[in-house]
PDB file of N, CA and C in Angstrom:
ATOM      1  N   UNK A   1     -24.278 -25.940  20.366  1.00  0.00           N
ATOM      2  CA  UNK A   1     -23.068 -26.058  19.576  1.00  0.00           C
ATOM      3  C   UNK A   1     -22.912 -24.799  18.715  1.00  0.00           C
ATOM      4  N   UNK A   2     -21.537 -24.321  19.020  1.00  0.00           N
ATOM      5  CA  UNK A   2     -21.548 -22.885  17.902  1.00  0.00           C
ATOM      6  C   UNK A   2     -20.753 -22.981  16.676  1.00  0.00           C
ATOM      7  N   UNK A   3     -21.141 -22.709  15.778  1.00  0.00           N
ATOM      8  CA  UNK A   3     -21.108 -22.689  14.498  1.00  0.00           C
ATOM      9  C   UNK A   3     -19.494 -22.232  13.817  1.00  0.00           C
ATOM     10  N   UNK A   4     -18.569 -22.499  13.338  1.00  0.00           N
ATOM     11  CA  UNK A   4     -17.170 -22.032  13.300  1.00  0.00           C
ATOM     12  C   UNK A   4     -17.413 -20.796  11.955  1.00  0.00           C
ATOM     13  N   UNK A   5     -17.099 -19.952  11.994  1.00  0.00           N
ATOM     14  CA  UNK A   5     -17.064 -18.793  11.165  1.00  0.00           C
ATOM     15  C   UNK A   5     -16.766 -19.537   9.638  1.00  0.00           C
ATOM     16  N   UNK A   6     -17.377 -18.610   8.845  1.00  0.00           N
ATOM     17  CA  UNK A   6     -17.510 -18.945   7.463  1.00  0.00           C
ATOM     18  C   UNK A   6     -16.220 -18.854   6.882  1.00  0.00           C
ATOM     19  N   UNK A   7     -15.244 -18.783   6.055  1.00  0.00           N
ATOM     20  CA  UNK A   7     -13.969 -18.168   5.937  1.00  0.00           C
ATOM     21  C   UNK A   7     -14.748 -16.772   4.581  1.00  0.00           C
ATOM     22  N   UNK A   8     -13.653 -15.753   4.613  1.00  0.00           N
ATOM     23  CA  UNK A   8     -13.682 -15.244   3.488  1.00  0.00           C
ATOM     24  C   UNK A   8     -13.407 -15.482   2.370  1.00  0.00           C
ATOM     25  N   UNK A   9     -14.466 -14.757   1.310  1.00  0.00           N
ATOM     26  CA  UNK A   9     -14.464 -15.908   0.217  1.00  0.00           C
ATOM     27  C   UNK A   9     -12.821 -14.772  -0.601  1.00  0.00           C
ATOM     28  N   UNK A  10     -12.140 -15.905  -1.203  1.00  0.00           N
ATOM     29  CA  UNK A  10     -11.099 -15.615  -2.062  1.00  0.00           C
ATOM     30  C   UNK A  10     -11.555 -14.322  -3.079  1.00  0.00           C
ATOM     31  N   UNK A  11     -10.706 -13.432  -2.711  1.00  0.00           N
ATOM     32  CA  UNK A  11     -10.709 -11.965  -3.490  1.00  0.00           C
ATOM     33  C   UNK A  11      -9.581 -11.928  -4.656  1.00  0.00           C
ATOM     34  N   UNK A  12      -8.702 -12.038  -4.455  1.00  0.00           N
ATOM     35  CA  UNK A  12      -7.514 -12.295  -5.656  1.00  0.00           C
ATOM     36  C   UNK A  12      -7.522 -12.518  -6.823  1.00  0.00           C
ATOM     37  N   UNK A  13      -7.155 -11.583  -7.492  1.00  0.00           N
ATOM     38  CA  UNK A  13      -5.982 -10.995  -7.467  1.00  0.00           C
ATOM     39  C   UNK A  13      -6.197  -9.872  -6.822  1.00  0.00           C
ATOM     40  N   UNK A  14      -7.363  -8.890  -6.682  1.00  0.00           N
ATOM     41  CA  UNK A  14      -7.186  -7.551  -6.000  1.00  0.00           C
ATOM     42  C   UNK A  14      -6.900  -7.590  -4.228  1.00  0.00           C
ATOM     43  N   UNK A  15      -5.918  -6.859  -4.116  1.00  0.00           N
ATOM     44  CA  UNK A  15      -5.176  -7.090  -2.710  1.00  0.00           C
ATOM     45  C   UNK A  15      -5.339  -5.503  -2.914  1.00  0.00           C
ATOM     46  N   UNK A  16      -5.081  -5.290  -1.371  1.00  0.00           N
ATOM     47  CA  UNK A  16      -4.676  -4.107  -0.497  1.00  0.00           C
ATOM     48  C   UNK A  16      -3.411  -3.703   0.436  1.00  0.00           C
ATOM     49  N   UNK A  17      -3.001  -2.969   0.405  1.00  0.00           N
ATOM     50  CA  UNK A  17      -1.416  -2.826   0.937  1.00  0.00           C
ATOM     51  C   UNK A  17      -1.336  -1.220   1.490  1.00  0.00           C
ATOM     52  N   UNK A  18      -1.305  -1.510   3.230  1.00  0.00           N
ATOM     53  CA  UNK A  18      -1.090  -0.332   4.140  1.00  0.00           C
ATOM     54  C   UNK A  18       0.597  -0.107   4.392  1.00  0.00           C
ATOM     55  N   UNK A  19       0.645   1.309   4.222  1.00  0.00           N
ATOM     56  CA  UNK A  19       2.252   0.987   3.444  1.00  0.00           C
ATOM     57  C   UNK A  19       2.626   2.456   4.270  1.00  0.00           C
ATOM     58  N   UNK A  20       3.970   2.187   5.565  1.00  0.00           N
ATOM     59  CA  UNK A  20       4.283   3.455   6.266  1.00  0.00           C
ATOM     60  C   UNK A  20       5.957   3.206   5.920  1.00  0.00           C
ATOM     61  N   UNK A  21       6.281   4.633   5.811  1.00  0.00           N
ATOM     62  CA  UNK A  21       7.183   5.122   5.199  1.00  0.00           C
ATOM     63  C   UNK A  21       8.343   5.840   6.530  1.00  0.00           C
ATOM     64  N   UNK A  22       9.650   5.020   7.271  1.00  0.00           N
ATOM     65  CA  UNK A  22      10.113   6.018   8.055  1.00  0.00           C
ATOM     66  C   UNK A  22      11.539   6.284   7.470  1.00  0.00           C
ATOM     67  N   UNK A  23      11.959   7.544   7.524  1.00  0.00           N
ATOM     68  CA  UNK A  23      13.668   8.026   7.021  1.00  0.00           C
ATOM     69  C   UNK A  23      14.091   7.883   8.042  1.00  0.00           C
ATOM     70  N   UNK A  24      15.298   7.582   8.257  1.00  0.00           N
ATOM     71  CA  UNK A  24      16.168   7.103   9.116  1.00  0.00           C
ATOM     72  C   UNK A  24      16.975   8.360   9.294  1.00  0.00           C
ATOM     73  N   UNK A  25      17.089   9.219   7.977  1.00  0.00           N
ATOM     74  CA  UNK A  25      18.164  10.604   8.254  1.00  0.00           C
ATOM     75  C   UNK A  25      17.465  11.532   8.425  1.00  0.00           C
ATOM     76  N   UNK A  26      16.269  11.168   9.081  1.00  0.00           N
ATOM     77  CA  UNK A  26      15.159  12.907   9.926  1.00  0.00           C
ATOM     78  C   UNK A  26      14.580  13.660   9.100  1.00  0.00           C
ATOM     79  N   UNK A  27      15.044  13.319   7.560  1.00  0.00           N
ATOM     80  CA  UNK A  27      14.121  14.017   6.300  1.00  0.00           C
ATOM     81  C   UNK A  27      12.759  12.957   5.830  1.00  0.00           C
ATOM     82  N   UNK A  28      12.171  12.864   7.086  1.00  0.00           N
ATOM     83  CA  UNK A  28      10.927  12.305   7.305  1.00  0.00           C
ATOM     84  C   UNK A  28      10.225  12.987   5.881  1.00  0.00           C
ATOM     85  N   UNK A  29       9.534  14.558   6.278  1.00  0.00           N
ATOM     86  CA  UNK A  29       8.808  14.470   4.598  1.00  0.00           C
ATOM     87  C   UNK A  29       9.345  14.253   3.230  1.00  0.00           C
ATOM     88  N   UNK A  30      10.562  14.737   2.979  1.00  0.00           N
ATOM     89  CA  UNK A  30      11.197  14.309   1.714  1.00  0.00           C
ATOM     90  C   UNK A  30      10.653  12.835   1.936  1.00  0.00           C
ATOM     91  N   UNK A  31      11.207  12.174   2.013  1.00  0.00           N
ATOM     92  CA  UNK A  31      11.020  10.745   2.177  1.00  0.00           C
ATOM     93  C   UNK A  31       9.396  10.084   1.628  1.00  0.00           C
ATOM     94  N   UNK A  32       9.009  10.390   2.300  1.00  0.00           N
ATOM     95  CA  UNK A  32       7.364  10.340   2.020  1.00  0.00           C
ATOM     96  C   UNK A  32       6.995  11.114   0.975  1.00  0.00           C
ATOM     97  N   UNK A  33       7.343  12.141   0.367  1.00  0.00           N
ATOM     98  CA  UNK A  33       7.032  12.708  -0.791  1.00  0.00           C
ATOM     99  C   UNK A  33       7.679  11.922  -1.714  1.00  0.00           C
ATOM    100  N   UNK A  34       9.040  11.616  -1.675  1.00  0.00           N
ATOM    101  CA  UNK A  34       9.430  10.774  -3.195  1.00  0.00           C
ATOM    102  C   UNK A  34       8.885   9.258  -3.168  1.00  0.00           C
ATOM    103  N   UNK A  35       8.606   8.837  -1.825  1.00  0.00           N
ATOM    104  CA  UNK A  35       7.414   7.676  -2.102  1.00  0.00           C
ATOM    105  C   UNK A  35       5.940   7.929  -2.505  1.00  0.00           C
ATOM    106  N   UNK A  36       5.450   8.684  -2.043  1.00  0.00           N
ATOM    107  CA  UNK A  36       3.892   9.341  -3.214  1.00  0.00           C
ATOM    108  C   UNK A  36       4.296   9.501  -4.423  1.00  0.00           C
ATOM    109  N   UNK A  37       5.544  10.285  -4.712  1.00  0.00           N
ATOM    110  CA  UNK A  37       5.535  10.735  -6.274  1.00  0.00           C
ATOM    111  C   UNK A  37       5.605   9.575  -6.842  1.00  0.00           C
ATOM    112  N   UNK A  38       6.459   8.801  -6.842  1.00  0.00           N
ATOM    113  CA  UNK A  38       6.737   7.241  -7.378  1.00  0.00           C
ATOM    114  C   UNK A  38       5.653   6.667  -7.040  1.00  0.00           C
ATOM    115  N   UNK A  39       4.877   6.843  -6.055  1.00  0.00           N
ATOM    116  CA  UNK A  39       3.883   5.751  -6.478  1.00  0.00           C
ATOM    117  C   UNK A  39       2.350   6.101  -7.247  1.00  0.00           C
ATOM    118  N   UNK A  40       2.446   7.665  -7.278  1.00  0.00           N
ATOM    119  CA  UNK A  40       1.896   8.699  -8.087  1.00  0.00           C
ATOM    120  C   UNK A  40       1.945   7.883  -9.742  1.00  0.00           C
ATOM    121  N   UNK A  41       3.224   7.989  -9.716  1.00  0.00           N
ATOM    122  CA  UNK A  41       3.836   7.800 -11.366  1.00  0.00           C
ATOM    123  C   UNK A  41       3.384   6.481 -12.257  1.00  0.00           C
ATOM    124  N   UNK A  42       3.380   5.573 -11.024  1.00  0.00           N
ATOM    125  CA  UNK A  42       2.721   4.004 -11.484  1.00  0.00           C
ATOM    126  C   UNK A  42       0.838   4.070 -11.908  1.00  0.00           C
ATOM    127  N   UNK A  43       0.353   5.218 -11.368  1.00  0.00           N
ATOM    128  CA  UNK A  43      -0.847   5.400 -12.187  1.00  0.00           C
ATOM    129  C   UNK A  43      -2.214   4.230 -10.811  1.00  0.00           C
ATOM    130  N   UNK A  44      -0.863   4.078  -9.640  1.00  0.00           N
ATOM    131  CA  UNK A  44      -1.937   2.677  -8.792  1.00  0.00           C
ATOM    132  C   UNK A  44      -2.880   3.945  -7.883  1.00  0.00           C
ATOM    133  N   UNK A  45      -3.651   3.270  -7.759  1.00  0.00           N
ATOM    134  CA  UNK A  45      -4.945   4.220  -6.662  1.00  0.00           C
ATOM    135  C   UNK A  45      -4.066   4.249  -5.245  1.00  0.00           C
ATOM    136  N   UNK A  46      -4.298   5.047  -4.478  1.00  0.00           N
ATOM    137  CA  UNK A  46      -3.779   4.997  -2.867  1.00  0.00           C
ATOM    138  C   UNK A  46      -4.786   6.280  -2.097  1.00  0.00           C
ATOM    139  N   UNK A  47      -4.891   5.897  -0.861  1.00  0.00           N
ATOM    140  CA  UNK A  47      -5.582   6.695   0.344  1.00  0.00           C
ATOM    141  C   UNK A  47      -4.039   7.152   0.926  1.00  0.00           C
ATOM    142  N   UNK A  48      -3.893   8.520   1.522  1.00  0.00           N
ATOM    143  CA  UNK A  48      -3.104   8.775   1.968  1.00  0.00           C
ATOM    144  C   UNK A  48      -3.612   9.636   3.938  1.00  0.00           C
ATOM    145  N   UNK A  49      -3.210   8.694   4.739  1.00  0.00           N
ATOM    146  CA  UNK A  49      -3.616   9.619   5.611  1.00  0.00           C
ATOM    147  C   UNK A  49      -2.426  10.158   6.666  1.00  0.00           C
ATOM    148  N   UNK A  50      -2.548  10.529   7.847  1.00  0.00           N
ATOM    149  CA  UNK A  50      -1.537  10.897   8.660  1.00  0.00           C
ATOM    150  C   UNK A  50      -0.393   9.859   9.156  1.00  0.00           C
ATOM    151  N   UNK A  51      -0.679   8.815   9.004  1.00  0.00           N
ATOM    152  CA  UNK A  51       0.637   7.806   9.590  1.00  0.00           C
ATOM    153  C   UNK A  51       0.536   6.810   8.426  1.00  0.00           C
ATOM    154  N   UNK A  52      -0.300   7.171   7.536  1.00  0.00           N
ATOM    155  CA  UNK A  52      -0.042   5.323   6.090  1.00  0.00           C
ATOM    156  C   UNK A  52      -0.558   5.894   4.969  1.00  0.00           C
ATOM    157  N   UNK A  53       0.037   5.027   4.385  1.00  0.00           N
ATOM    158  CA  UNK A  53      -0.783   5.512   2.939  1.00  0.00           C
ATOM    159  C   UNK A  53      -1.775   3.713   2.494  1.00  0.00           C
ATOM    160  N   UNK A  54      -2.609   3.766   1.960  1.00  0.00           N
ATOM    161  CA  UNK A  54      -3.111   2.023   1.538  1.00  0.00           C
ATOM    162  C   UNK A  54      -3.436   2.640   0.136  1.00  0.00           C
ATOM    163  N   UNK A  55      -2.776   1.639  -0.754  1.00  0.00           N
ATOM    164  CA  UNK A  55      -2.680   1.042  -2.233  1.00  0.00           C
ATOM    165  C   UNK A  55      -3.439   0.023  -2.266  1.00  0.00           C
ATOM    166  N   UNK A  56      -4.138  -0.461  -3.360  1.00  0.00           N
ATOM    167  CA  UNK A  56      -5.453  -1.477  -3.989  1.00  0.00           C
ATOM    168  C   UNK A  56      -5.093  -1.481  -5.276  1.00  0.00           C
ATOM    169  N   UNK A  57      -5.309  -2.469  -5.639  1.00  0.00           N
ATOM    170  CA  UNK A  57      -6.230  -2.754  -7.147  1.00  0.00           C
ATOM    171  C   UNK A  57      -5.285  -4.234  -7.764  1.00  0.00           C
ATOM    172  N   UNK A  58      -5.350  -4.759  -8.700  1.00  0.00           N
ATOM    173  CA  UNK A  58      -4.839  -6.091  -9.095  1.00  0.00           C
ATOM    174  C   UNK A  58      -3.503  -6.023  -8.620  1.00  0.00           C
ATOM    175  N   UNK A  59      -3.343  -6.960  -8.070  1.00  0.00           N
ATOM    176  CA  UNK A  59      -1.756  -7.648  -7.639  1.00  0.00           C
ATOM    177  C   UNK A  59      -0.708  -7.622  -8.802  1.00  0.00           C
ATOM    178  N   UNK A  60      -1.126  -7.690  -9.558  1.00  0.00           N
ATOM    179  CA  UNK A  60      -0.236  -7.124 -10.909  1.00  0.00           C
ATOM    180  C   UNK A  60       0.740  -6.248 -10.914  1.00  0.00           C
ATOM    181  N   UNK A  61      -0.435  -4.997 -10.966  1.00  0.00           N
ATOM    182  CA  UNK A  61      -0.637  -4.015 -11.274  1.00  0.00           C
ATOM    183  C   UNK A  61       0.304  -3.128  -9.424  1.00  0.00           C
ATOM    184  N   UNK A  62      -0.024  -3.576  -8.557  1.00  0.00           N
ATOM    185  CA  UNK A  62       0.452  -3.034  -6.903  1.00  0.00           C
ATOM    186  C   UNK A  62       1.786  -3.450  -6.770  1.00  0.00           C
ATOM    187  N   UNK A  63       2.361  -4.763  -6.929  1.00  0.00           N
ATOM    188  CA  UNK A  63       3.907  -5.337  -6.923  1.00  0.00           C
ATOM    189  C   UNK A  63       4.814  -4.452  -7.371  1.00  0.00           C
ATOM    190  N   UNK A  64       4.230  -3.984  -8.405  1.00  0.00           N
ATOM    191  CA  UNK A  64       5.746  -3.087  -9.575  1.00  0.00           C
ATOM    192  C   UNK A  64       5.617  -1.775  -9.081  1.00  0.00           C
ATOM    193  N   UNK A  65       4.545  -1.835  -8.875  1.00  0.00           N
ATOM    194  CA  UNK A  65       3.936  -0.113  -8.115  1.00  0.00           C
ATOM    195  C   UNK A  65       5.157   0.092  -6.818  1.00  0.00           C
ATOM    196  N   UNK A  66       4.942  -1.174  -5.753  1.00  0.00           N
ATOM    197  CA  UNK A  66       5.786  -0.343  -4.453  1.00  0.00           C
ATOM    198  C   UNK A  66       6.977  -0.786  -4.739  1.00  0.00           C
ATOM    199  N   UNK A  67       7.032  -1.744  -5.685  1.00  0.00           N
ATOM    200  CA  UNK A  67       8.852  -1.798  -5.680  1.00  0.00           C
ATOM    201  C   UNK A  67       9.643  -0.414  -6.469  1.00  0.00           C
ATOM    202  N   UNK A  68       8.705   0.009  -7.574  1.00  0.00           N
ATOM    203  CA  UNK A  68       9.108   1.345  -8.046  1.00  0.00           C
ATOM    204  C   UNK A  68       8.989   1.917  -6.805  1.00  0.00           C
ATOM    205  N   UNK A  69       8.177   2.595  -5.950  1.00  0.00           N
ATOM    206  CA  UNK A  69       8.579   3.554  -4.741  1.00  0.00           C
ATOM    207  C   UNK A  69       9.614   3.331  -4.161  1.00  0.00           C
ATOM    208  N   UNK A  70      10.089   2.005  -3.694  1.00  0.00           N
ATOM    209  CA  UNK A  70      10.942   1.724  -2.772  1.00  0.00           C
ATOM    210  C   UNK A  70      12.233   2.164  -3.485  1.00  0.00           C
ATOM    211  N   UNK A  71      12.378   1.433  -4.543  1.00  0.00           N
ATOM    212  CA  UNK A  71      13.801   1.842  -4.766  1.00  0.00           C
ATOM    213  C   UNK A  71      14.086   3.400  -5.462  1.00  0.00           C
ATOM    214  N   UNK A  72      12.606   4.194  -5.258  1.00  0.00           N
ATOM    215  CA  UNK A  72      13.128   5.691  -5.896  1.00  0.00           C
ATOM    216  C   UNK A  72      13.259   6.550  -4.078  1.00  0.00           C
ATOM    217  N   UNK A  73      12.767   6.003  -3.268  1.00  0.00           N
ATOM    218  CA  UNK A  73      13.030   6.401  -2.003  1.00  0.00           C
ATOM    219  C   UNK A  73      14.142   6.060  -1.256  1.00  0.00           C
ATOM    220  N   UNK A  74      14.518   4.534  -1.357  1.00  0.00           N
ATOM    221  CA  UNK A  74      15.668   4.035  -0.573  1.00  0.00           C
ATOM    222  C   UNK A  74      16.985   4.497  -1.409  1.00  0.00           C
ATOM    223  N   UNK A  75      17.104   4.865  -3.017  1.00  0.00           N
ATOM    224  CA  UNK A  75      17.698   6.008  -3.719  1.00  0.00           C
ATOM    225  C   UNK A  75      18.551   6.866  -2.781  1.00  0.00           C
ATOM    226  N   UNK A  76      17.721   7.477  -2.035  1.00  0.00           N
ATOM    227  CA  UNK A  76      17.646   9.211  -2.117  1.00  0.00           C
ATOM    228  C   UNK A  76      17.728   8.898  -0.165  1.00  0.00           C
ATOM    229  N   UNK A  77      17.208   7.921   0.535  1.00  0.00           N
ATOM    230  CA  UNK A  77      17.740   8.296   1.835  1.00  0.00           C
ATOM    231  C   UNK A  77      17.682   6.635   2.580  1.00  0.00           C
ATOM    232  N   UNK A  78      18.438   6.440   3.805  1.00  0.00           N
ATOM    233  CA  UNK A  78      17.976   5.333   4.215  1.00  0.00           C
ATOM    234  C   UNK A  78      16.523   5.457   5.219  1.00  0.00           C
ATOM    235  N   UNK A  79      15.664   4.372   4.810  1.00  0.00           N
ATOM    236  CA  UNK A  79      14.630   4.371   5.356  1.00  0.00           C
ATOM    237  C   UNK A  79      14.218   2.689   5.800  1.00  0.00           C
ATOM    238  N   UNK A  80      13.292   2.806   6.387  1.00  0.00           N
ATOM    239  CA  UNK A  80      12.270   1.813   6.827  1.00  0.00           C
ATOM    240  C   UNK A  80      10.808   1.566   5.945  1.00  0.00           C
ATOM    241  N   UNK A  81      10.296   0.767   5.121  1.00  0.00           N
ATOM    242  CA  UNK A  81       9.144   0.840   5.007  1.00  0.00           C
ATOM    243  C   UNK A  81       8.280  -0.688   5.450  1.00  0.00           C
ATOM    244  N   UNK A  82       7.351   0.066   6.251  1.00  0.00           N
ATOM    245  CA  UNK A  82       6.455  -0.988   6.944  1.00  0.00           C
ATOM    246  C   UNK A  82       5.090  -1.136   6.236  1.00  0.00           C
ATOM    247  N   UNK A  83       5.006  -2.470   5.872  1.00  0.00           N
ATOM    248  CA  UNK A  83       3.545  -2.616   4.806  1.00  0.00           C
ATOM    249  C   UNK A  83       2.879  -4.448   5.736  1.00  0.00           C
ATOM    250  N   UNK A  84       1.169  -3.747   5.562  1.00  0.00           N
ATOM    251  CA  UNK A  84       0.430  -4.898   5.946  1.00  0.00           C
ATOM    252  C   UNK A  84       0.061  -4.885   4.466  1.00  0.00           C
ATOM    253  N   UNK A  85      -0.652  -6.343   4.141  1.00  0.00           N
ATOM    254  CA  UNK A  85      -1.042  -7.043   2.923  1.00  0.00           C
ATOM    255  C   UNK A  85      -2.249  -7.932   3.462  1.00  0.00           C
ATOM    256  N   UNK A  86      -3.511  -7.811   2.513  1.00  0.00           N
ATOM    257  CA  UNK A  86      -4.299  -8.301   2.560  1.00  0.00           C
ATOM    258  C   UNK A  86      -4.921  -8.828   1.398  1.00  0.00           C
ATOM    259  N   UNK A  87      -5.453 -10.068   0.632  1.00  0.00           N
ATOM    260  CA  UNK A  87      -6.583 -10.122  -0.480  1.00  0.00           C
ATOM    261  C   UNK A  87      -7.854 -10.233   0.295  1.00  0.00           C
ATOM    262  N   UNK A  88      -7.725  -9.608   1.349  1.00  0.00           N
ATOM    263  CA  UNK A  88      -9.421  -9.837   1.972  1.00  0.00           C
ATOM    264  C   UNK A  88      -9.948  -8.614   2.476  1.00  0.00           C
ATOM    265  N   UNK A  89      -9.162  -8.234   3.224  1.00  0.00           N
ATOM    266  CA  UNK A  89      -9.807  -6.650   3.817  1.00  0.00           C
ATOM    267  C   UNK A  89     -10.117  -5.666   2.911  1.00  0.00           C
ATOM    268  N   UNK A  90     -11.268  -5.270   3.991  1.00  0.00           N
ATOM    269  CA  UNK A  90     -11.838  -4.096   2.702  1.00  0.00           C
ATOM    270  C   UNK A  90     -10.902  -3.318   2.191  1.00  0.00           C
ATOM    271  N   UNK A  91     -11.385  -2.590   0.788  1.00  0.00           N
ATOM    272  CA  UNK A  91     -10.671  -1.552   0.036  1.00  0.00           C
ATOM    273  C   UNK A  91     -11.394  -0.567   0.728  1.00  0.00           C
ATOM    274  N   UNK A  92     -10.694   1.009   0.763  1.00  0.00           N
ATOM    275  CA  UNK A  92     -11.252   2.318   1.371  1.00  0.00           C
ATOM    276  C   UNK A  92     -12.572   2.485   0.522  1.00  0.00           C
ATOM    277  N   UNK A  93     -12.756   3.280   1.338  1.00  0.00           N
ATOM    278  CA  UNK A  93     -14.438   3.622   0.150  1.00  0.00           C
ATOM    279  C   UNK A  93     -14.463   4.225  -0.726  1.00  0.00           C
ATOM    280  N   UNK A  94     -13.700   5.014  -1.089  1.00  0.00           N
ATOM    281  CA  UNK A  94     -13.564   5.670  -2.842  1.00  0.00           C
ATOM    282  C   UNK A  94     -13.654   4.111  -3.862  1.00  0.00           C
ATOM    283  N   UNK A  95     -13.098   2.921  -3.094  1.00  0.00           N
ATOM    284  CA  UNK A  95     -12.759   1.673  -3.791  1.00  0.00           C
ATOM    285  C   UNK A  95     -13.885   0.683  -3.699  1.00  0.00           C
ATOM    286  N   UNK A  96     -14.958   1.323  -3.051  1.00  0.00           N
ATOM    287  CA  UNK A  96     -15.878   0.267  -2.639  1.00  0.00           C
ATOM    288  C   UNK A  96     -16.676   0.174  -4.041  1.00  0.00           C
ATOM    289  N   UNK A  97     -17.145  -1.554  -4.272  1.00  0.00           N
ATOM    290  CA  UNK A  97     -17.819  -2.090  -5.489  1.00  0.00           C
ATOM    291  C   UNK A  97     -16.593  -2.483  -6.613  1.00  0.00           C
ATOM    292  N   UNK A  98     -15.638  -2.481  -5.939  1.00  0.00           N
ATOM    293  CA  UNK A  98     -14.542  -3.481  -6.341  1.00  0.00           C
ATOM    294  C   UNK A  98     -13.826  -4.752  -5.952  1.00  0.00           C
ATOM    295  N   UNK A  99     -14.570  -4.959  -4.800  1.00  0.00           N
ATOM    296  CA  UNK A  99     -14.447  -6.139  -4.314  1.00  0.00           C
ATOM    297  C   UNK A  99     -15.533  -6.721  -3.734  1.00  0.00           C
TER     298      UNK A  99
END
């Protein structure tokens, strides 16, 4: 008889949020730059790599964070932004020993 997986234990409030950014009017980097700066400005931690950026730290503190990006980006061009959400998956490793 096999054993059913343990669940993960409840992390929350600290969540994680993989967060891709597309412009719709071909000013792809603008776009992505006034979403870093804004989310720069909120003071929240983020990994930035070639296709995502992922944001961490209290759910609080991350909510006001991407809604400030969004609306200083969707501002300035029409875009797409695509975000996964987790309170379970790991944080990047600069973040590790925070959850």
């Amino acid at each position: 008889m096999t054993q059913a997986p343990l669940p993960l234990p409840k992390t929350d409030p600290l969540i994680s949020v993989q967060v891709s950014v597309y412009a719709l009017d071909g000013r792809v980097r603008e776009a992505v730059h006034t979403y870093l700066d804004a989310l720069d400005a909120t003071g929240i931690d983020r990994d930035t790599g070639t296709m995502s950026t992922v944001v961490w730290g209290e759910a609080a503190a991350v909510w006001p964070a991407l809604q400030s990006a969004y609306e200083a980006v969707a501002a300035e061009h029409p875009i797409i932004v695509n975000t996964v959400m987790s309170n379970a998956a790991p944080l990047p490793a600069r973040a590790s020993g925070r959850r």
